[in-house]
C-alpha atoms as a PDB file:
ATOM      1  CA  UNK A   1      16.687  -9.057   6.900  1.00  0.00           C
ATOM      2  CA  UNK A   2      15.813 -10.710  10.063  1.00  0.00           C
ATOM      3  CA  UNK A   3      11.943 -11.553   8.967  1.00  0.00           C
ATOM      4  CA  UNK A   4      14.085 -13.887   5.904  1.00  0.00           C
ATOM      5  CA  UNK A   5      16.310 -15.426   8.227  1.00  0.00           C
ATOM      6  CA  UNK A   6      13.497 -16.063  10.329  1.00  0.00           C
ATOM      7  CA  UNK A   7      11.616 -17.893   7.179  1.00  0.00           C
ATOM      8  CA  UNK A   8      14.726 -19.487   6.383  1.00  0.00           C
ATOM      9  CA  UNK A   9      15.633 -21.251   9.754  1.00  0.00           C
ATOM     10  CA  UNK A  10      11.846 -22.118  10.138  1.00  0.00           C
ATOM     11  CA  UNK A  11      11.454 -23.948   6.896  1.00  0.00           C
ATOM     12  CA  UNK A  12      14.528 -24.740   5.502  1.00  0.00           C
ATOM     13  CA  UNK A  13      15.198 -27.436   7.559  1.00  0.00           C
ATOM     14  CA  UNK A  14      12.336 -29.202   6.227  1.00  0.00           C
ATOM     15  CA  UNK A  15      11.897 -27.444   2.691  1.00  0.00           C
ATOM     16  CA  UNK A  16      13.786 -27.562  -0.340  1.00  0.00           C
ATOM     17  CA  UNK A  17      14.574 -24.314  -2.327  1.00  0.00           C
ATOM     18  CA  UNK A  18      11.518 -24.228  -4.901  1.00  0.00           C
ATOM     19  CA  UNK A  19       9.549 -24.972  -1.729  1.00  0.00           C
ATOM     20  CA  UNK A  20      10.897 -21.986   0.264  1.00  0.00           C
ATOM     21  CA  UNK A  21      10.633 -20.371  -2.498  1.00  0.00           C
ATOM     22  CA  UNK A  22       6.781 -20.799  -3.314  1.00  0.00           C
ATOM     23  CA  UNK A  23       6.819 -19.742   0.575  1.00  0.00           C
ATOM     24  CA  UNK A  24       8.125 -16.357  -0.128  1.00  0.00           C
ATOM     25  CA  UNK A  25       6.131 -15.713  -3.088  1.00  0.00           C
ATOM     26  CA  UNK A  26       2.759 -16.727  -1.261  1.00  0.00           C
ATOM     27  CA  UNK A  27       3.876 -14.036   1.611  1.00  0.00           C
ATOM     28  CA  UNK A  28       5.015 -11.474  -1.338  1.00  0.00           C
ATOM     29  CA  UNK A  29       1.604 -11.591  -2.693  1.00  0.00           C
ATOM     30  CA  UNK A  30       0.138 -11.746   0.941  1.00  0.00           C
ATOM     31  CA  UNK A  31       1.641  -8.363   1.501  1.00  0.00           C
ATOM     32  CA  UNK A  32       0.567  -6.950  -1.870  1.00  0.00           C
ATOM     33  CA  UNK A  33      -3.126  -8.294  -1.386  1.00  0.00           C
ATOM     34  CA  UNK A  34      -3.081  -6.549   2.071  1.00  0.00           C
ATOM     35  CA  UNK A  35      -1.602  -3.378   0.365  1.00  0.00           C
ATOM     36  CA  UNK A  36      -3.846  -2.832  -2.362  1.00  0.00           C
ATOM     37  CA  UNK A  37      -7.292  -4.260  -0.445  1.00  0.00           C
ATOM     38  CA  UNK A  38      -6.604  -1.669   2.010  1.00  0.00           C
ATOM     39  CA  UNK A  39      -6.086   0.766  -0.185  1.00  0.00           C
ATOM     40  CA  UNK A  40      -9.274   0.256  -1.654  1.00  0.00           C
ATOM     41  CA  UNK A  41     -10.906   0.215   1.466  1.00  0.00           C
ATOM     42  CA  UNK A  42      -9.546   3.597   2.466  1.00  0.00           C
ATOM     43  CA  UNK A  43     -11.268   4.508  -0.962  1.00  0.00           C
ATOM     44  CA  UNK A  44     -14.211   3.443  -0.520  1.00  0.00           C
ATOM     45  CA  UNK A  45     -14.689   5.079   3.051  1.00  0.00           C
ATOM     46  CA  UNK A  46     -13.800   8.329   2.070  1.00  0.00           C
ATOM     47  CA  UNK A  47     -16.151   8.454  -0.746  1.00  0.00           C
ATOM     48  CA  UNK A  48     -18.724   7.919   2.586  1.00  0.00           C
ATOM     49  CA  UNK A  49     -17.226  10.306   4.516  1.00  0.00           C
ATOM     50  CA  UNK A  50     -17.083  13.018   2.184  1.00  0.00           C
ATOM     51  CA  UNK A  51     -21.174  12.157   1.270  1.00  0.00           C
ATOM     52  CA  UNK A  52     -21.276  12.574   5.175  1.00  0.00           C
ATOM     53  CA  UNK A  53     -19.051  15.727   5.547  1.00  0.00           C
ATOM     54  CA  UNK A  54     -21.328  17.919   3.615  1.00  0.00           C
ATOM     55  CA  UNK A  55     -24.658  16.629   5.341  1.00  0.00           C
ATOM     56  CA  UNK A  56     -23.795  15.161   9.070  1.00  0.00           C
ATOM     57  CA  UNK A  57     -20.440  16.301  10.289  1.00  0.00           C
ATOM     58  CA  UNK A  58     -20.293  14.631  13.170  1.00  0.00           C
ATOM     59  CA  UNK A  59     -20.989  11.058  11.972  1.00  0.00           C
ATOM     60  CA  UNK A  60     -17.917  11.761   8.894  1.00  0.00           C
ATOM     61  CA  UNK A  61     -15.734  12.785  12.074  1.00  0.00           C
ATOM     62  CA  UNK A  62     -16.943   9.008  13.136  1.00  0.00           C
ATOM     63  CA  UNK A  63     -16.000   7.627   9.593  1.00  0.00           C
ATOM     64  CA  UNK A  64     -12.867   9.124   9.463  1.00  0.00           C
ATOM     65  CA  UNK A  65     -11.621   7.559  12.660  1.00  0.00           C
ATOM     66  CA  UNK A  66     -12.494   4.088  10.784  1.00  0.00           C
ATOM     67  CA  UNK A  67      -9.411   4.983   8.464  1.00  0.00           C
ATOM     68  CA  UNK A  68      -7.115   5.270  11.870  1.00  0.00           C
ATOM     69  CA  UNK A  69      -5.078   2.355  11.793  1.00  0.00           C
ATOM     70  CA  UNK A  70      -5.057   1.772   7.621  1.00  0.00           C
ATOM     71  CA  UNK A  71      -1.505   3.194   7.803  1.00  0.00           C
ATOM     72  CA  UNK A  72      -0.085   0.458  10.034  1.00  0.00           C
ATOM     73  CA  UNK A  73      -1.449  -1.808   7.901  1.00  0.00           C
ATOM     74  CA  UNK A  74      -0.644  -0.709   4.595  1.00  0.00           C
ATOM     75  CA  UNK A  75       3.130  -0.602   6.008  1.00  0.00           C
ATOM     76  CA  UNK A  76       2.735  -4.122   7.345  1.00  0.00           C
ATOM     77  CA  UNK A  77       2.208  -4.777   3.959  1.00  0.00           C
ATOM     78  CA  UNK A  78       4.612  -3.247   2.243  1.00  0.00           C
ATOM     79  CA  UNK A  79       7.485  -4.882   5.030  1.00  0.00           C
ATOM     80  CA  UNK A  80       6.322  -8.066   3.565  1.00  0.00           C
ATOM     81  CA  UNK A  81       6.482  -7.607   0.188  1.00  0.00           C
ATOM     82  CA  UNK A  82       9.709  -5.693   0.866  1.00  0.00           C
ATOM     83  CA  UNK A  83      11.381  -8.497   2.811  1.00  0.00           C
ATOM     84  CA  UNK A  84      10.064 -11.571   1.005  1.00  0.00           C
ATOM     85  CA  UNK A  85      11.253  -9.744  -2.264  1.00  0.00           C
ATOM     86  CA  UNK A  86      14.564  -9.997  -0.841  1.00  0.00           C
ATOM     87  CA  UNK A  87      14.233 -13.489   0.074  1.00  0.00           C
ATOM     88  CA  UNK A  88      13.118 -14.026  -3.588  1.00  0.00           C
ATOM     89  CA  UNK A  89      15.716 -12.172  -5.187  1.00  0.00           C
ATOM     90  CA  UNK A  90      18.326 -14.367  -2.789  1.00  0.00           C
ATOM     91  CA  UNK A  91      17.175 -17.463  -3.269  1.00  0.00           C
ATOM     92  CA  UNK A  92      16.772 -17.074  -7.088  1.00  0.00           C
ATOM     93  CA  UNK A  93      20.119 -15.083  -7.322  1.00  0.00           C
ATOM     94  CA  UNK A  94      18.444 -12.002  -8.664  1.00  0.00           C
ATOM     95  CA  UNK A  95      17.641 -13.806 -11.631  1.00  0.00           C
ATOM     96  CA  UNK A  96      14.813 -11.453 -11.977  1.00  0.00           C
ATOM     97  CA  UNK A  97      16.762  -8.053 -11.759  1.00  0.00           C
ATOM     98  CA  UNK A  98      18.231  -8.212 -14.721  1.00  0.00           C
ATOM     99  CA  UNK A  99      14.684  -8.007 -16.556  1.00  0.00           C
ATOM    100  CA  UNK A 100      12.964  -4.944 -17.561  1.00  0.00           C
ATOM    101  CA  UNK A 101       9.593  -5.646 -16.310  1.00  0.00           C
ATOM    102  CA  UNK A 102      10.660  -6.862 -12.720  1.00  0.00           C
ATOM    103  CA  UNK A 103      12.677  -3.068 -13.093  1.00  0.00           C
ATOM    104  CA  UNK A 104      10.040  -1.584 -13.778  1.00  0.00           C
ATOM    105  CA  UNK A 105       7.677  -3.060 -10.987  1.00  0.00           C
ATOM    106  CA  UNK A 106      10.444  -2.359  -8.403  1.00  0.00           C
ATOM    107  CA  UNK A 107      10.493   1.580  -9.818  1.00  0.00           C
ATOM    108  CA  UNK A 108       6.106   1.305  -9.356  1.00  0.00           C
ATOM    109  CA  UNK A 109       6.259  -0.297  -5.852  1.00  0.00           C
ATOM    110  CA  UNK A 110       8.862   2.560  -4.850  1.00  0.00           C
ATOM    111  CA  UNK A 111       6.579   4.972  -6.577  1.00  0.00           C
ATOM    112  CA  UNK A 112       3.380   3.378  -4.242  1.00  0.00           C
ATOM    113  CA  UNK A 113       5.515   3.519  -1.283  1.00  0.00           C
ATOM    114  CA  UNK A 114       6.568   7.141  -1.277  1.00  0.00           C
ATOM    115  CA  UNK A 115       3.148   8.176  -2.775  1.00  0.00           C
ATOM    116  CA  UNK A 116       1.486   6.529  -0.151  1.00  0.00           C
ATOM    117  CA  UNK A 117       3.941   8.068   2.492  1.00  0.00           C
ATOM    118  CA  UNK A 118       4.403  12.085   0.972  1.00  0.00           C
ATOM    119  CA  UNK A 119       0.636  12.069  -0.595  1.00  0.00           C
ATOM    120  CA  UNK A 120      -1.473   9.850   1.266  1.00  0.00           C
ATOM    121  CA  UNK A 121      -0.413  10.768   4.756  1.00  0.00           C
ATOM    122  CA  UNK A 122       0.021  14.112   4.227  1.00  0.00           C
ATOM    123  CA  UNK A 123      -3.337  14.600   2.726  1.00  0.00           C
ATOM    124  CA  UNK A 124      -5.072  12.392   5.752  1.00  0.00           C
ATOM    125  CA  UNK A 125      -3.164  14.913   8.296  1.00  0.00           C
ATOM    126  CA  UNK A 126      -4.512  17.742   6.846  1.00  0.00           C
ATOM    127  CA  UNK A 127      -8.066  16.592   6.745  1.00  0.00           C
ATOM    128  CA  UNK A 128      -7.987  14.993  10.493  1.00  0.00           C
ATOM    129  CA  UNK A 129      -6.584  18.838  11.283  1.00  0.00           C
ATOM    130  CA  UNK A 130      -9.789  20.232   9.559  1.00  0.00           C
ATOM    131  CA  UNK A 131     -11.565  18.174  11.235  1.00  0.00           C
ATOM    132  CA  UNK A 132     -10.394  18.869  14.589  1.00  0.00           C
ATOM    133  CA  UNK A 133     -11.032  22.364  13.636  1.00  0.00           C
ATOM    134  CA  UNK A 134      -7.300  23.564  13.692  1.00  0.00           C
ATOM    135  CA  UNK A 135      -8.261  25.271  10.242  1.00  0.00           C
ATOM    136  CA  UNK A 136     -10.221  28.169   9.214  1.00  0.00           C
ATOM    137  CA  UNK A 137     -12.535  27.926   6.384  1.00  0.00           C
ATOM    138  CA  UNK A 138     -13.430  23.944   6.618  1.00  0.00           C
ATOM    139  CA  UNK A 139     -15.066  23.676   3.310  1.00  0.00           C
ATOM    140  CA  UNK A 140     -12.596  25.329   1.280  1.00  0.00           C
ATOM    141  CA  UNK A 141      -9.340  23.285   3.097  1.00  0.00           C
ATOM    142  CA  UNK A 142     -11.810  20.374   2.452  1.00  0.00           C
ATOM    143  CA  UNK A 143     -12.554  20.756  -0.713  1.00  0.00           C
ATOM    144  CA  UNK A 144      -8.970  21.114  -2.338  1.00  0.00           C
ATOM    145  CA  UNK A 145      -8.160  17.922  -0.061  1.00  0.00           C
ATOM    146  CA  UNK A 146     -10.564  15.770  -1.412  1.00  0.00           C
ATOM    147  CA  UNK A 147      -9.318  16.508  -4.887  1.00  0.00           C
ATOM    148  CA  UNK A 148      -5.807  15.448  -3.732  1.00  0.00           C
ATOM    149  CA  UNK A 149      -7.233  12.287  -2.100  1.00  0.00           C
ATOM    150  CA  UNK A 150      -9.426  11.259  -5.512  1.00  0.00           C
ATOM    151  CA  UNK A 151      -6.022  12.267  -6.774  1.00  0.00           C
ATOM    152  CA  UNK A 152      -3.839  10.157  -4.276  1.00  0.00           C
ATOM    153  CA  UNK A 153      -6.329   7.114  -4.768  1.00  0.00           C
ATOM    154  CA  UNK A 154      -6.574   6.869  -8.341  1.00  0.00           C
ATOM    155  CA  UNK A 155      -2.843   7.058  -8.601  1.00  0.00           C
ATOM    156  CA  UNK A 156      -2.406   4.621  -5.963  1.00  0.00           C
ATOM    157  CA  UNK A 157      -4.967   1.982  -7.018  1.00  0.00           C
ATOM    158  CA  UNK A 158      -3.887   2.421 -11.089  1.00  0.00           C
ATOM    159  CA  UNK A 159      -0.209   1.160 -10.167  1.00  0.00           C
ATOM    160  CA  UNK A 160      -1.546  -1.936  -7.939  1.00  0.00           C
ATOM    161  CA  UNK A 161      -3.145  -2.660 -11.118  1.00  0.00           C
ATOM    162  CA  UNK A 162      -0.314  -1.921 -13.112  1.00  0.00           C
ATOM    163  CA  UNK A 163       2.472  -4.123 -10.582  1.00  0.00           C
ATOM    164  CA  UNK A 164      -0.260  -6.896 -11.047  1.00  0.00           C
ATOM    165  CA  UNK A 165      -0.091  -6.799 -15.213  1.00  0.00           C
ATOM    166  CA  UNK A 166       3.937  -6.868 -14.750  1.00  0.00           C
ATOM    167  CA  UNK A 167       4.360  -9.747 -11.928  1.00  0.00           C
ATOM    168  CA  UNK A 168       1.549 -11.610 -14.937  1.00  0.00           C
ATOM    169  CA  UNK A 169       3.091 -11.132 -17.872  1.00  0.00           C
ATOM    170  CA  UNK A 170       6.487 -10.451 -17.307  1.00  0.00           C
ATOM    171  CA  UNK A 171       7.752  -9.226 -20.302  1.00  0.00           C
ATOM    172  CA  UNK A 172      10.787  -8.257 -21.900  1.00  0.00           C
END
């Protein structure tokens, strides 16, 4: 709420609506491009660090650390789509709310959200605790953690693709 007031006392001034507007939706996709390129980022290091983890466990304890800060990221993202959503939906009087594919995006992003929050997290907290060696039997706790992080990233990176198809095509 207070990041769209911001926006709108900055540029309103000296913006008209479909300008603001534009604003927003640059930001909106801002947040999802920082969403989803993380994401995929996150993906592609942990298909290092598990090609490391069987050979060199030291250096995947090194590659793992890379993925420290993705979180903050990923939920600076998601405040951004979030809030400029909001803006969107104010300034166009949630003429888009009323149509099934923006519902069903909205239902997706939740969906990405709470995935990335219950799955994602979860699954990186378990393997940073295997890694740590709070765990007996490493390469079994490993092993059914990596299929829940193929899992986690698949899922995630299908419905960034699938948001992306919606916001396109916007059907109804």
């Amino acid at each position: 709420m207070i990041f769209t007031e911001l926006l709108f006392t900055l540029f309103y001034k000296n913006m008209n609506t479909l300008t603001l507007l534009q604003a927003l939706l640059v930001l909106h996709l801002t947040g999802l491009i920082i969403m989803a390129g993380t994401t995929f980022v996150d993906f592609t290091i942990f298909k290092t660090f598990w090609k490391q983890f069987d050979t060199d466990r030291e250096k995947s304890q090194g590659i793992l650390q890379a993925t420290a800060k993705s979180s903050r990221w990923i939920g600076i993202g998601a405040a951004l789509l979030v809030f400029t959503g909001i803006g969107m939906m104010a300034i166009t009087h949630g003429v888009f709310g009323e149509q099934v594919w923006f519902r069903i995006k909205f239902g997706l992003v939740i969906i990405l959200i709470l995935n990335g929050i219950l799955m994602g997290r979860g699954q990186g907290t378990k393997l940073r605790k295997v890694m740590a060696g709070e765990v007996v039997n490493i390469s079994i706790q490993a092993e059914g953690i990596k299929a829940k992080l193929n899992l986690f990233f698949f899922t995630q990176l299908a419905l960034f693709l699938i948001v992306i198809f919606l916001s396109v095509f916007k059907f109804n």
